[in-house]
N, C-alpha and C. Protein backbone atom coordinates (compact mmCIF):
# COMPACT_ATOMS: atom_id res chain seq x y z
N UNK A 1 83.12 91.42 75.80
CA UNK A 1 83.34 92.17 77.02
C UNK A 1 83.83 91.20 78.09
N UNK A 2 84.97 91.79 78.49
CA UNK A 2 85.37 90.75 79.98
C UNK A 2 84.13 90.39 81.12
N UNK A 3 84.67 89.66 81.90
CA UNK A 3 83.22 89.23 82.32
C UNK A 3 83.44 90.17 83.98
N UNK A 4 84.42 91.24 83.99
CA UNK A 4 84.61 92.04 84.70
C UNK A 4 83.56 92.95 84.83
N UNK A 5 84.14 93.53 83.14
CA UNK A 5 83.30 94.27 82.45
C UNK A 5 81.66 94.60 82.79
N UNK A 6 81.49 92.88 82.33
CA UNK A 6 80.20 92.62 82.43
C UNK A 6 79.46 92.82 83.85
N UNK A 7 79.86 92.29 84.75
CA UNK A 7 79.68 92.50 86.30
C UNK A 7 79.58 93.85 86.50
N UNK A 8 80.55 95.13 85.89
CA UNK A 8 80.38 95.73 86.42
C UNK A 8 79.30 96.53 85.49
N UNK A 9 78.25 96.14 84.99
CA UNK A 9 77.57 97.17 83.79
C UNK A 9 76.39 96.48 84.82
N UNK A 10 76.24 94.73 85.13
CA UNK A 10 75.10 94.55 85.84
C UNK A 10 75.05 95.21 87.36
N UNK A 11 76.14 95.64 87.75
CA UNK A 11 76.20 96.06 89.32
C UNK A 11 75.68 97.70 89.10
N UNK A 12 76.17 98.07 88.16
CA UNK A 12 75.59 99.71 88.16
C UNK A 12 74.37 99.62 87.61
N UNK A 13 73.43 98.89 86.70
CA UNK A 13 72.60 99.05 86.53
C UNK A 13 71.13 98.30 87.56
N UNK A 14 71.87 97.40 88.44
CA UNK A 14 70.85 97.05 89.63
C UNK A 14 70.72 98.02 90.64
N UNK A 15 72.12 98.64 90.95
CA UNK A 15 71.94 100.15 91.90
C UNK A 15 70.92 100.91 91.21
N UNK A 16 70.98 101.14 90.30
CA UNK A 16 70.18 102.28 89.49
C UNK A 16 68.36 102.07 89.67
N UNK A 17 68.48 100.70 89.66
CA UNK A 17 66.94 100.04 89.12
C UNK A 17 66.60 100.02 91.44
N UNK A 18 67.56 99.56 91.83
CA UNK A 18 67.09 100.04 93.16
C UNK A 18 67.02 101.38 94.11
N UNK A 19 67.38 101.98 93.07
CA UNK A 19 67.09 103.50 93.31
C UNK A 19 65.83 104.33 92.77
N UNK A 20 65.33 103.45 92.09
CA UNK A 20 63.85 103.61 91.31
C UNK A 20 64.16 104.13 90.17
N UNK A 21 65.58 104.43 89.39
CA UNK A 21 65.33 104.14 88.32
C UNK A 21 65.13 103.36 87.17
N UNK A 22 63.93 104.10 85.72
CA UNK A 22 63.77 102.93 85.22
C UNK A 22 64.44 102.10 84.30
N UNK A 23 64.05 100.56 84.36
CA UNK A 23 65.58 99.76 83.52
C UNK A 23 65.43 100.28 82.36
N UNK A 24 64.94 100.83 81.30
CA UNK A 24 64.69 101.61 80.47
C UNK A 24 66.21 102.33 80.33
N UNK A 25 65.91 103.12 81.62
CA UNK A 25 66.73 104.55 81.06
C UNK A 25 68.24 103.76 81.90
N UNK A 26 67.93 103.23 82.97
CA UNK A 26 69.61 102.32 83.29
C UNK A 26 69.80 101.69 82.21
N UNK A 27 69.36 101.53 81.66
CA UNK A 27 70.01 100.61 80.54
C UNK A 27 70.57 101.55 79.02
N UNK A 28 69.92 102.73 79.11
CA UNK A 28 70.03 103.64 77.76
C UNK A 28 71.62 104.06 78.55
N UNK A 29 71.53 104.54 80.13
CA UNK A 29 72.65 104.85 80.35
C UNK A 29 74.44 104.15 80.21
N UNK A 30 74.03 103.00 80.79
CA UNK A 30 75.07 101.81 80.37
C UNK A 30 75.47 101.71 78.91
N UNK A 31 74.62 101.95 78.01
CA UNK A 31 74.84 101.65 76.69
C UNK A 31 75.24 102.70 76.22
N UNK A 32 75.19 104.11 77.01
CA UNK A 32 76.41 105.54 76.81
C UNK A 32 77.57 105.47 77.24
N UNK A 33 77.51 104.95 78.62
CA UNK A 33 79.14 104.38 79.67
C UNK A 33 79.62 103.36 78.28
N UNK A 34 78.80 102.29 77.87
CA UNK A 34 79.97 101.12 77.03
C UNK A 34 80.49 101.96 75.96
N UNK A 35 79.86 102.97 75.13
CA UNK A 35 79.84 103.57 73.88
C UNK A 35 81.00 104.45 74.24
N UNK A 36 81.63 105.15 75.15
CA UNK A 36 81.98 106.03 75.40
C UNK A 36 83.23 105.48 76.10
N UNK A 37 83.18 104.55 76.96
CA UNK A 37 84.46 103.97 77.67
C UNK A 37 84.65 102.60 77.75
N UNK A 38 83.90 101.67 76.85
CA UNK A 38 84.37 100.39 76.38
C UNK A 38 85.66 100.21 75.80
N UNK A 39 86.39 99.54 76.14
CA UNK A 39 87.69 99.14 75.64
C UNK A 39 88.83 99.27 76.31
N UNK A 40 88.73 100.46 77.67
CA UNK A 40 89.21 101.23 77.97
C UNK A 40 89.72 100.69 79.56
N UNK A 41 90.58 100.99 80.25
CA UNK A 41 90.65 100.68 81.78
C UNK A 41 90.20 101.81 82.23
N UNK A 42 89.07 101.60 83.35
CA UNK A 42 89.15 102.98 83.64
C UNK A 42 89.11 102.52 85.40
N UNK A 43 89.90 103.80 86.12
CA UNK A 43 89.92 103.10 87.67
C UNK A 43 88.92 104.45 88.11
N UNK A 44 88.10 103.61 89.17
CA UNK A 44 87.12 104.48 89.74
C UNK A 44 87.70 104.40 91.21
N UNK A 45 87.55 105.65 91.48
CA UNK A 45 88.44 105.81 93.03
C UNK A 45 87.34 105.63 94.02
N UNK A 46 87.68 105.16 94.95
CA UNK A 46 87.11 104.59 96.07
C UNK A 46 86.65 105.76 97.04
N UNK A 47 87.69 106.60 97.38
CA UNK A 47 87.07 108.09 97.75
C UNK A 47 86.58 109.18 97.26
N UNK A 48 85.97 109.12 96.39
CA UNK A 48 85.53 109.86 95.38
C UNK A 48 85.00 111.11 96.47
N UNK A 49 84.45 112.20 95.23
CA UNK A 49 83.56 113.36 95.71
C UNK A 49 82.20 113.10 96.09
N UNK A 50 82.15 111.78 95.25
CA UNK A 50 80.44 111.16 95.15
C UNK A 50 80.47 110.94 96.96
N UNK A 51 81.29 109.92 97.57
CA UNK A 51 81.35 109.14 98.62
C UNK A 51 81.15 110.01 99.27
N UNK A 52 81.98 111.49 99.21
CA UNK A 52 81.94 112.24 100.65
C UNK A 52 80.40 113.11 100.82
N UNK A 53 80.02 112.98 99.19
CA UNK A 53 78.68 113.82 99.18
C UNK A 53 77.61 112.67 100.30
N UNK A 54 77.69 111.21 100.16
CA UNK A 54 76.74 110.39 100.30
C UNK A 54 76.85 110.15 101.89
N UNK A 55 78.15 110.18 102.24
CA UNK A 55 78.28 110.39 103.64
C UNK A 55 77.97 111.22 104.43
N UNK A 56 78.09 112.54 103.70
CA UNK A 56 77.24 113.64 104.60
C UNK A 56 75.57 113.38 104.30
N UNK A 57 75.39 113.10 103.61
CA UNK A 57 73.56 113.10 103.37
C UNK A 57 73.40 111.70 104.12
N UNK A 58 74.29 111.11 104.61
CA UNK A 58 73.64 109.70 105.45
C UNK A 58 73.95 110.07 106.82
N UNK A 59 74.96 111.00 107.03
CA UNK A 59 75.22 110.94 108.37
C UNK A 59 74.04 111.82 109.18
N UNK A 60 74.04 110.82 110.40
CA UNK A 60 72.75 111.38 111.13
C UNK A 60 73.14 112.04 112.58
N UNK A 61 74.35 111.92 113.30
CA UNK A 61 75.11 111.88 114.19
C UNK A 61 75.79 111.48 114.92
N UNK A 62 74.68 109.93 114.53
CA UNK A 62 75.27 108.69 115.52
C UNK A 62 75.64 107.48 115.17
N UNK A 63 75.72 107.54 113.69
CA UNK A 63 76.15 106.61 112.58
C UNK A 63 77.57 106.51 111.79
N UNK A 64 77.86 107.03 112.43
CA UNK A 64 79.76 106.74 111.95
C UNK A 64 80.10 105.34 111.46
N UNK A 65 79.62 104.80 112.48
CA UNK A 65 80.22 103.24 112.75
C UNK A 65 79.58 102.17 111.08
N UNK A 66 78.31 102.75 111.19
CA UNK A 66 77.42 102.03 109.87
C UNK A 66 78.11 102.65 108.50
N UNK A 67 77.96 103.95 108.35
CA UNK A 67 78.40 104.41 107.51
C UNK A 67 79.92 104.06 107.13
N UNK A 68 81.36 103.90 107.64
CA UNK A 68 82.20 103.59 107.67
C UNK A 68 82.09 101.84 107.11
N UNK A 69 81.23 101.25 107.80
CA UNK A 69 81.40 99.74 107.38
C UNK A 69 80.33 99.72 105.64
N UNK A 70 79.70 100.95 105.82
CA UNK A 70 78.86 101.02 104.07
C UNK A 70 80.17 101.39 103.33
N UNK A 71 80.51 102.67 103.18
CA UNK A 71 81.35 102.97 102.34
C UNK A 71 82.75 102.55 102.38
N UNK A 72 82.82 101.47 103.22
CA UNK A 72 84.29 100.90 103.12
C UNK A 72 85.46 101.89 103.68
N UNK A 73 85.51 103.01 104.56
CA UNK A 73 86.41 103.93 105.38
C UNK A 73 86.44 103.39 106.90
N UNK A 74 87.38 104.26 107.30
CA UNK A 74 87.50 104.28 108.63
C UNK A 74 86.35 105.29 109.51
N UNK A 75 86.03 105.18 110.42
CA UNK A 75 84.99 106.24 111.39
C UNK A 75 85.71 107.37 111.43
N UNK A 76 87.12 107.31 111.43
CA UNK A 76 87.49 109.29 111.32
C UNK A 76 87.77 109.33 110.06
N UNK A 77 87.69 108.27 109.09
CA UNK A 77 87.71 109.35 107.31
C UNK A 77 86.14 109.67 107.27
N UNK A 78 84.80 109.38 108.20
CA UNK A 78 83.74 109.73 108.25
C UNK A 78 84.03 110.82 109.15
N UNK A 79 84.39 111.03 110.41
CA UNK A 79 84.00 112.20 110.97
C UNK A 79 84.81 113.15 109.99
N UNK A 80 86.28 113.13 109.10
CA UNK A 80 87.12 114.00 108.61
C UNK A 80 86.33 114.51 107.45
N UNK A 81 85.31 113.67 106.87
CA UNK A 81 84.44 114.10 105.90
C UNK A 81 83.38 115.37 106.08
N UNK A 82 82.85 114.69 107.09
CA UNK A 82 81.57 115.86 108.26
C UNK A 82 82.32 116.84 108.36
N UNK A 83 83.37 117.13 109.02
CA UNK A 83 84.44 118.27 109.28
C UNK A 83 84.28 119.02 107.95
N UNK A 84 84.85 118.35 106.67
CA UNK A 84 85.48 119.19 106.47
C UNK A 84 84.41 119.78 105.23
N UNK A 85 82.57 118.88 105.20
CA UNK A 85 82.07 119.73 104.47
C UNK A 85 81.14 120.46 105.84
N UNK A 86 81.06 120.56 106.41
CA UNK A 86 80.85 121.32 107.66
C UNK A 86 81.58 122.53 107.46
N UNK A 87 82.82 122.84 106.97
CA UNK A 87 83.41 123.81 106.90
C UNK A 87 83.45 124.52 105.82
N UNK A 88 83.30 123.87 104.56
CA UNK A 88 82.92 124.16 103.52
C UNK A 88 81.52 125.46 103.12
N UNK A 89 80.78 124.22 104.05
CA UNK A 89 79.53 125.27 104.36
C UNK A 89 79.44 126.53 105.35
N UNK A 90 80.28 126.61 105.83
CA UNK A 90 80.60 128.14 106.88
C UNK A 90 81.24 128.34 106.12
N UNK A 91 82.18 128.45 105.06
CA UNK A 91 83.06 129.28 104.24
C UNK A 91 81.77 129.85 103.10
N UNK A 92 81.09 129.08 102.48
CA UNK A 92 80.20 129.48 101.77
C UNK A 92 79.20 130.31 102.34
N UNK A 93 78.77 130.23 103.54
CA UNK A 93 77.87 131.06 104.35
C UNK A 93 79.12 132.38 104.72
N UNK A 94 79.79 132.37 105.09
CA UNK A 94 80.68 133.50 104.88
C UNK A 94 80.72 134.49 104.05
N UNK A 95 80.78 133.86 102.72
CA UNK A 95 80.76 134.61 101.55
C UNK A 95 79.78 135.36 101.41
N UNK A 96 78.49 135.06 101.95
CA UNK A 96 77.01 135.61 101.26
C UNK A 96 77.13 136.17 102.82
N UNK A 97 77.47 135.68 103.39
CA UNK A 97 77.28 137.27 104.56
C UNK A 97 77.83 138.72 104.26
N UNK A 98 79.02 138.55 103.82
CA UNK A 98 79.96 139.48 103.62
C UNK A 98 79.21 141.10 102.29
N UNK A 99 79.37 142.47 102.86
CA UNK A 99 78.77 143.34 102.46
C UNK A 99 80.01 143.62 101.11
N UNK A 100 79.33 143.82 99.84
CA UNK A 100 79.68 144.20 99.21
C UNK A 100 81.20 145.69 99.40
N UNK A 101 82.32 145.46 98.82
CA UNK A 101 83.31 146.34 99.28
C UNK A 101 83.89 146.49 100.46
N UNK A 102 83.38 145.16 101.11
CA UNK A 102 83.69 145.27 102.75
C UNK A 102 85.11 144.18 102.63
């Protein structure tokens, strides 16, 4: 394994183990990621769905500035995030308002 590779199997599995999960099961997991996409290039995008989920569950109101320097964005790809699952969630609250045949 490149020693890319390698870095990146120890970097996901120390997140994991500092998230309280156990090295046990980080480690059963890694050894599904190598089994499954060893050999392989794979590019992980930087703005992912994950990021915008983690940004709204961190943002507090007054943390743009932290959050932006965590996830590596700018303070308006953080506020454009808030926006736009902010809106997400009034479209979904929309839906379940709305009377059947109406």
């Amino acid at each position: 394994m490149s020693s890319d590779g390698q870095q990146f199997l120890e970097s996901v599995e120390a997140a994991m183990r500092s998230r309280g999960i156990a090295t046990e099961v980080a480690r059963a997991v890694l050894i599904d990621v190598s089994l499954e996409w060893g050999g392989q290039q794979v590019y992980i995008l930087l703005r992912s769905p994950y990021i915008a989920h983690a940004v709204m569950a961190d943002f507090n109101g007054s943390n743009a500035g932290e959050l932006a320097t965590k996830y590596r964005i700018s303070r308006a790809q953080v506020y454009r995030l808030i926006d736009q699952a902010r809106a997400a969630k009034r479209g979904e609250r929309a839906e379940q308002i709305r009377l059947p045949g109406v």
